[in-house]
Protein backbone atom coordinates (compact mmCIF):
# COMPACT_ATOMS: atom_id res chain seq x y z
CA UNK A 1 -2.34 -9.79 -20.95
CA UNK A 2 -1.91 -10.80 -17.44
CA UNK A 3 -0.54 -7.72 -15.23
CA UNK A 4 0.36 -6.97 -11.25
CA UNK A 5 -2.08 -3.75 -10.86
CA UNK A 6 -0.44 -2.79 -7.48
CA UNK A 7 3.42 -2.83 -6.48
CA UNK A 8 4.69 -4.88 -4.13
CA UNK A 9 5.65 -2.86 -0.80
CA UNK A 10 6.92 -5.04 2.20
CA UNK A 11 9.27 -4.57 5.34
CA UNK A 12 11.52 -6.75 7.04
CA UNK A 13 9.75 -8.78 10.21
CA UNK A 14 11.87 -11.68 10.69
CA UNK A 15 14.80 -13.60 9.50
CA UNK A 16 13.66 -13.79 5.42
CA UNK A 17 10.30 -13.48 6.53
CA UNK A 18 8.64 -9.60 4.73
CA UNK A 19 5.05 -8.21 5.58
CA UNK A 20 3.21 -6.30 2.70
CA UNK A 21 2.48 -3.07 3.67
CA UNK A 22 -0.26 -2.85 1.35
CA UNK A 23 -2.85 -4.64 -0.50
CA UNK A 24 -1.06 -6.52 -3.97
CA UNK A 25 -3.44 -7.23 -6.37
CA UNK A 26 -2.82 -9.69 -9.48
CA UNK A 27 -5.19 -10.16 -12.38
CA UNK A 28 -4.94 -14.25 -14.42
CA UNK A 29 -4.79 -14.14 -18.45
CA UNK A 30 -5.91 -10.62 -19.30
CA UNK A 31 -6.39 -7.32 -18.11
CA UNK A 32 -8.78 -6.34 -16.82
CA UNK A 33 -9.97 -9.68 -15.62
CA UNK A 34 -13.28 -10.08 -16.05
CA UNK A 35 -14.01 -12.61 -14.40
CA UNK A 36 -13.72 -11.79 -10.57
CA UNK A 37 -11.86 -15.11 -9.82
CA UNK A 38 -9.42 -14.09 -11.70
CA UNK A 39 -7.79 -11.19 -9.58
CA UNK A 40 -5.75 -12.01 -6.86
CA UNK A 41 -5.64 -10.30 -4.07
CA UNK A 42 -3.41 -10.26 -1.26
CA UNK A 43 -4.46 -8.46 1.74
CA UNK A 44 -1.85 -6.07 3.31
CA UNK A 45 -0.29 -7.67 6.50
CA UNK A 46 0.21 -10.74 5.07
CA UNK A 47 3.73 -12.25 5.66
CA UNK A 48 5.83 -13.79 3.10
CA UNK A 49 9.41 -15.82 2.56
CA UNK A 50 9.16 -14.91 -1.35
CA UNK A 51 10.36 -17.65 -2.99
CA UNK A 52 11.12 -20.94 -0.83
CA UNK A 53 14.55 -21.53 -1.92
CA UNK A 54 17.38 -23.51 0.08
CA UNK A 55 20.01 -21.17 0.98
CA UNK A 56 22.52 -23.77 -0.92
CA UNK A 57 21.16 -22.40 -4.37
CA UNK A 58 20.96 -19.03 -3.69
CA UNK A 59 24.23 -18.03 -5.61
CA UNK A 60 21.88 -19.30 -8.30
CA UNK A 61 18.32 -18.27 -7.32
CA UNK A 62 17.68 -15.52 -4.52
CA UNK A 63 14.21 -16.02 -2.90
CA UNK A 64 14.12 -12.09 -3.53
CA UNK A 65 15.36 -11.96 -7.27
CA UNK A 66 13.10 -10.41 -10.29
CA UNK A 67 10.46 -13.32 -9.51
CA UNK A 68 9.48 -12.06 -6.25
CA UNK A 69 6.34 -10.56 -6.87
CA UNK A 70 5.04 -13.96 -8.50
CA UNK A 71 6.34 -15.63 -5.55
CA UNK A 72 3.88 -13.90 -3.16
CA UNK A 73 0.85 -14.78 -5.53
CA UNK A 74 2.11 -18.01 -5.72
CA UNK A 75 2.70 -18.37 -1.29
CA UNK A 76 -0.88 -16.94 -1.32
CA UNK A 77 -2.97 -19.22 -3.22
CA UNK A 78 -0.57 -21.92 -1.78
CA UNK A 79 -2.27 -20.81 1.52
CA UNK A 80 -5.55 -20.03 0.46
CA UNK A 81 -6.11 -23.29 -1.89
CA UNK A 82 -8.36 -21.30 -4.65
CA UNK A 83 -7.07 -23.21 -7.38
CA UNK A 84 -5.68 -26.79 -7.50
CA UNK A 85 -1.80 -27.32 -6.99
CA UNK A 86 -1.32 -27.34 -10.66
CA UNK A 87 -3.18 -24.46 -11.30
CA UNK A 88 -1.38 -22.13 -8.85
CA UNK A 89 1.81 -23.47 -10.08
CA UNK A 90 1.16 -22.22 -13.99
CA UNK A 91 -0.38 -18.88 -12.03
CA UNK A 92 3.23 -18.73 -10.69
CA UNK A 93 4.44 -19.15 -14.16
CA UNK A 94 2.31 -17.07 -16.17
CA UNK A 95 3.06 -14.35 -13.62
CA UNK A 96 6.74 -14.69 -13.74
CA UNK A 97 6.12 -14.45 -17.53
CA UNK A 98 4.50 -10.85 -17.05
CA UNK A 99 7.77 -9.84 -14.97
CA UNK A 100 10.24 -10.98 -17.87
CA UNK A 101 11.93 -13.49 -16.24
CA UNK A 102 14.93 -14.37 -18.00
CA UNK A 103 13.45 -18.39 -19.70
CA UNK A 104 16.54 -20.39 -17.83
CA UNK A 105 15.48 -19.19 -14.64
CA UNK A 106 12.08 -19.09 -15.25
CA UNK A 107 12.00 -22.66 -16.07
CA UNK A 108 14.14 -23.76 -13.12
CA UNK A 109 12.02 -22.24 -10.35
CA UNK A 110 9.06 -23.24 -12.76
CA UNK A 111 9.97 -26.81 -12.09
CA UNK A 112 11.75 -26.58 -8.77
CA UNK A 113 7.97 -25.45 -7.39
CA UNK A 114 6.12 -28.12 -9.55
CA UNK A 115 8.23 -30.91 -8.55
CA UNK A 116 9.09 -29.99 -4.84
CA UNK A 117 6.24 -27.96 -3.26
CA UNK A 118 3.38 -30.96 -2.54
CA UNK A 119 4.36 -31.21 0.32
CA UNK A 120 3.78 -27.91 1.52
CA UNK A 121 0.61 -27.88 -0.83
CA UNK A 122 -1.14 -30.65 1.28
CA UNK A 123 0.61 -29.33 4.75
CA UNK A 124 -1.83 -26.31 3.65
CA UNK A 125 -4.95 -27.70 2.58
CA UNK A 126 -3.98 -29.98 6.17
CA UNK A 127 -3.86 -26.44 7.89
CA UNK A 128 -6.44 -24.46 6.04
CA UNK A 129 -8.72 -26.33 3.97
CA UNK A 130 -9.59 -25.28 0.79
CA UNK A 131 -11.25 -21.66 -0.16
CA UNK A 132 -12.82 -22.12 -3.51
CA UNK A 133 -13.50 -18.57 -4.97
């Protein structure tokens, strides 16, 4: 089974915005991943939002609620264009899957990110390019 092998630490830098303090490591379909493109790893330093959601919704969905953790895995290979759009988005799911997000929820930020996050998807590969592993 998938599995986060580190936790998530992170402080405060900015309005929503949290730095990891240290390295967060996720590993895609089983652990241990044997294949080495499938473990994720997020170098510490990097700086996050969580989860991209309008403030309007968050009575609903916090950017910081149980999915968090998947959220940084997904803002990561959003950045770092490893996989394809699609395949970072079911990363996102799978992972939120592993962290027992309730189904509802699951399936509304599921779909929220699949339906509403191209455009940030190609402002990245814009930005960045892509880094195939």
């Amino acid at each position: 089974m998938s599995t986060f092998t580190t936790p998530c630490r992170v402080e405060l830098v900015g309005k929503y915005l949290f730095k990891l303090l240290e390295p967060f490591e996720y590993h895609i379909g089983e652990y241990p991943a044997t294949d080495p493109k499938k473990i994720i790893r997020v170098p510490a330093g990097y700086i996050t939002d969580f989860a991209s959601i309008p403030r309007i919704f968050w009575s609903i969905v916090s950017p910081c609620d149980e999915y968090a953790k998947a959220a940084v895995i997904h803002d990561w290979l959003h950045v770092k264009g490893y996989f394809t759009k699609e395949e970072t988005d079911l990363i996102f799911d799978e992972a939120m899957g592993v962290l027992e997000v309730p189904d509802w929820k699951r399936r509304l930020v599921y779909n929220s990110v699949k339906y509403f996050s191209g455009y940030a998807w190609r402002a990245n590969r814009k930005r960045y390019g892509s880094h195939k592993l």
